[in-house]
N, C-alpha and C. Protein backbone atom coordinates (compact mmCIF):
# COMPACT_ATOMS: atom_id res chain seq x y z
N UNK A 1 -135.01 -53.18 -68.92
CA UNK A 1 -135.78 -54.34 -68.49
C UNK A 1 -135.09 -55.64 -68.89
N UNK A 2 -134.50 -55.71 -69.72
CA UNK A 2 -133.94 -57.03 -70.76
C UNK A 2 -132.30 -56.41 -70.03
N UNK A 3 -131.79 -57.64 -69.67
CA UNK A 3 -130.15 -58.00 -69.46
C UNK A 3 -129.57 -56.96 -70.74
N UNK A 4 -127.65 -56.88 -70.49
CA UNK A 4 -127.38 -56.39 -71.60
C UNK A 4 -126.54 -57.34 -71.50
N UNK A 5 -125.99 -58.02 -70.90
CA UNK A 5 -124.85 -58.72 -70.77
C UNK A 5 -125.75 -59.98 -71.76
N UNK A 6 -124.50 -60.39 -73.20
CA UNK A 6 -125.16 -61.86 -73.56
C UNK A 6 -125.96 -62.42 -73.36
N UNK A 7 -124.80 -63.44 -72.37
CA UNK A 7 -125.03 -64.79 -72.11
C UNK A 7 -126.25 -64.14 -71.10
N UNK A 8 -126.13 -63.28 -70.18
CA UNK A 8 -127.74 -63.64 -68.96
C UNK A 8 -129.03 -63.20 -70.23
N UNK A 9 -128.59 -62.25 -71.28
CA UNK A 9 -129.74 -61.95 -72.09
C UNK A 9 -130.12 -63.16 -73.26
N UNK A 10 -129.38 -64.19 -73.35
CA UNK A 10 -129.47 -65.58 -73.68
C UNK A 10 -130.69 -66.57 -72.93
N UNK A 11 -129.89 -66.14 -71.46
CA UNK A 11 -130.87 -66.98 -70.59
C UNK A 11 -132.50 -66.25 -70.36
N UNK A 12 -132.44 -65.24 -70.26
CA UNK A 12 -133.46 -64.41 -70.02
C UNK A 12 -134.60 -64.64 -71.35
N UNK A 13 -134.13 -64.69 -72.58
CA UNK A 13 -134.96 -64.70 -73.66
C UNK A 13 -135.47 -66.45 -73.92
N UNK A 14 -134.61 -66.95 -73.49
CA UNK A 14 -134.67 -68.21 -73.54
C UNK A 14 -135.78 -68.90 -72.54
N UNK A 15 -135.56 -68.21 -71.44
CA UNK A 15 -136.95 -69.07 -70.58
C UNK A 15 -138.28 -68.20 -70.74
N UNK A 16 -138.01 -67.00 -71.23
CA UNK A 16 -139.12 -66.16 -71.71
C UNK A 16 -140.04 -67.09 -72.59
N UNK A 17 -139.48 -67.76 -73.61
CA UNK A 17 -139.82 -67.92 -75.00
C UNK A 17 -140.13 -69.84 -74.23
N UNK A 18 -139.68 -70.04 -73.58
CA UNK A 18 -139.68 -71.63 -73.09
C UNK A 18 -141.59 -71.22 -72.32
N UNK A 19 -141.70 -70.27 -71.42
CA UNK A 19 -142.69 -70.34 -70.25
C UNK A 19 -144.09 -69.47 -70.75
N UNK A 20 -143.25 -68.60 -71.98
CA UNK A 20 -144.77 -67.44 -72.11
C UNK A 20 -144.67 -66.96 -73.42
N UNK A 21 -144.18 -67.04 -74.41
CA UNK A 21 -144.55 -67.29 -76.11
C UNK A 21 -144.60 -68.29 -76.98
N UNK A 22 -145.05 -68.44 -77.67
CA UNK A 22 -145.08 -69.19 -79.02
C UNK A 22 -144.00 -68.97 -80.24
N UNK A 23 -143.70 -67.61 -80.04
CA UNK A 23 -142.50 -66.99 -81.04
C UNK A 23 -141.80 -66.25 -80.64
N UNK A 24 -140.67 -66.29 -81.28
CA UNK A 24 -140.17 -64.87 -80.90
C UNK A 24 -140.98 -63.73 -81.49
N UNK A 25 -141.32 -63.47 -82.61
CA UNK A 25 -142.20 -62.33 -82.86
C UNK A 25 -142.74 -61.46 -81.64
N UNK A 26 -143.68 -62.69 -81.05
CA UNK A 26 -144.74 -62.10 -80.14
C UNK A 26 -143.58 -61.83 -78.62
N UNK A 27 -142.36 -61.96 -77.99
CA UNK A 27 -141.89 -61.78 -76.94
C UNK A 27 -141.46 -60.14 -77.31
N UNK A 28 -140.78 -60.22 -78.77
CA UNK A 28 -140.22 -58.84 -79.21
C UNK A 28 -141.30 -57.62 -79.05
N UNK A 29 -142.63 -58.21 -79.76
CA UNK A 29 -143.08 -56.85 -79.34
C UNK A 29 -143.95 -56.44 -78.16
N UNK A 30 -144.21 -57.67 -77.38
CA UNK A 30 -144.62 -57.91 -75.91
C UNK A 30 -143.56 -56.72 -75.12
N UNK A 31 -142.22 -57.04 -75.55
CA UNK A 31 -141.24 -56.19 -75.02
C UNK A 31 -140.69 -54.97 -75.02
N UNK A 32 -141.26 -54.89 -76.62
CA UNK A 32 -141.26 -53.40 -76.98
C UNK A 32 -139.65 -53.60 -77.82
N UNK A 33 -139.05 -54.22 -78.63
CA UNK A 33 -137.83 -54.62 -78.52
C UNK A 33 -137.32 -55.01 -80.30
N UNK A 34 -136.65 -54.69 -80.57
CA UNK A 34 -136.14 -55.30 -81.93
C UNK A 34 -135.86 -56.79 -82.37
N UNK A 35 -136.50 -57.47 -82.83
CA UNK A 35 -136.40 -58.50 -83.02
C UNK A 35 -134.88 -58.38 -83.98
N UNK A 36 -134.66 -57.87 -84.74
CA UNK A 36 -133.20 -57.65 -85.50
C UNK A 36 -132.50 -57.57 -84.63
N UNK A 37 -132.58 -56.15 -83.51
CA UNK A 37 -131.44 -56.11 -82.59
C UNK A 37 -130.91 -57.57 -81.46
N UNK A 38 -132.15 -58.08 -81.12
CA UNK A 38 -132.04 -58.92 -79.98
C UNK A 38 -131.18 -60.22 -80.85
N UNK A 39 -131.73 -60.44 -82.19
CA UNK A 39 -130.85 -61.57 -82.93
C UNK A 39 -129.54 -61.40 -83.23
N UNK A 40 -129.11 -60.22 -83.55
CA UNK A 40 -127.12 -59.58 -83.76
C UNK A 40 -126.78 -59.84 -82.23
N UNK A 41 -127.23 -59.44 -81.39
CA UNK A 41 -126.67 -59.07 -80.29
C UNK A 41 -126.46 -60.81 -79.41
N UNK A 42 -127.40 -61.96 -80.02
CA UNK A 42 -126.98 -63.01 -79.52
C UNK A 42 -126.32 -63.93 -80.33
N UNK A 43 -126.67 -63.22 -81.70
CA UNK A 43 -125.28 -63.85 -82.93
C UNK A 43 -124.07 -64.11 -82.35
N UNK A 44 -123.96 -62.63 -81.90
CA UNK A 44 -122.06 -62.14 -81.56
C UNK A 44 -121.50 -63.06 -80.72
N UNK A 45 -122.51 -64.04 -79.72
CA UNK A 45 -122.35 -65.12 -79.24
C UNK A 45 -122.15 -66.84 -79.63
N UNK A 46 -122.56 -66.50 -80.64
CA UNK A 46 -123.44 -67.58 -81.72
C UNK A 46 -124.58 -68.54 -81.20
N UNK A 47 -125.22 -67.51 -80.98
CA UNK A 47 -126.65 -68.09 -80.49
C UNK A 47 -127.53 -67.65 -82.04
N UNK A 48 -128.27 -68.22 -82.23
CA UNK A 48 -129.12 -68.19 -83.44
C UNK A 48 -130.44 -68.61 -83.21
N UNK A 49 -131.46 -68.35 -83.26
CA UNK A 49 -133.27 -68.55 -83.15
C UNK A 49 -133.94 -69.64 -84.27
N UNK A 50 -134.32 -70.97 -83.33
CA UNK A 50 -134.79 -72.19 -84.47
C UNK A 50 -135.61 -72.10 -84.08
N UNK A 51 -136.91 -71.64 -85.18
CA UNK A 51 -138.30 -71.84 -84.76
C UNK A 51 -138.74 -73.11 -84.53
N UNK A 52 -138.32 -74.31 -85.18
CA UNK A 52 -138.98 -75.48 -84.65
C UNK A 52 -138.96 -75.78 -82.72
N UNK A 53 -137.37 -75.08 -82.33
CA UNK A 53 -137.82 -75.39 -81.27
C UNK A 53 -137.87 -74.49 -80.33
N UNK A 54 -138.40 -72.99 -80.58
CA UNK A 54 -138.69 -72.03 -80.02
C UNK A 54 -137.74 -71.04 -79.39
N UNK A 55 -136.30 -71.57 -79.25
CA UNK A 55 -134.93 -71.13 -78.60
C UNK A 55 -133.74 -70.65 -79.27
N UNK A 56 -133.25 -70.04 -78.90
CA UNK A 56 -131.89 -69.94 -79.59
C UNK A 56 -130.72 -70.89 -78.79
N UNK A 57 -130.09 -71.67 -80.01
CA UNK A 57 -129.47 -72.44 -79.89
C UNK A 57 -128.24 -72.04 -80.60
């Protein structure tokens, strides 16, 4: 269901979290999904999750 490729799984989590959560918490398990895994896997990019502003930046 979730991209594997990065960058589209960048964009994908990103307007997720912009249009229909409050946290990441709540998208991860909406998704059924590792919140650990989904954060390494957009590290490797250097994308990183700032709760103040809901995105990984």
């Amino acid at each position: 269901m979730i991209p594997n490729d990065p960058v589209m799984l960048l964009s994908f989590v990103n307007l997720k979290l912009r249009d229909n959560y409050s946290c990441l918490a709540l998208l991860c398990e909406d998704l059924e999904i590792s919140e650990q895994d989904l954060t390494e896997k957009l590290a490797k990019i250097d994308y990183y999750y700032n709760k103040e502003h809901n995105q990984f930046i």
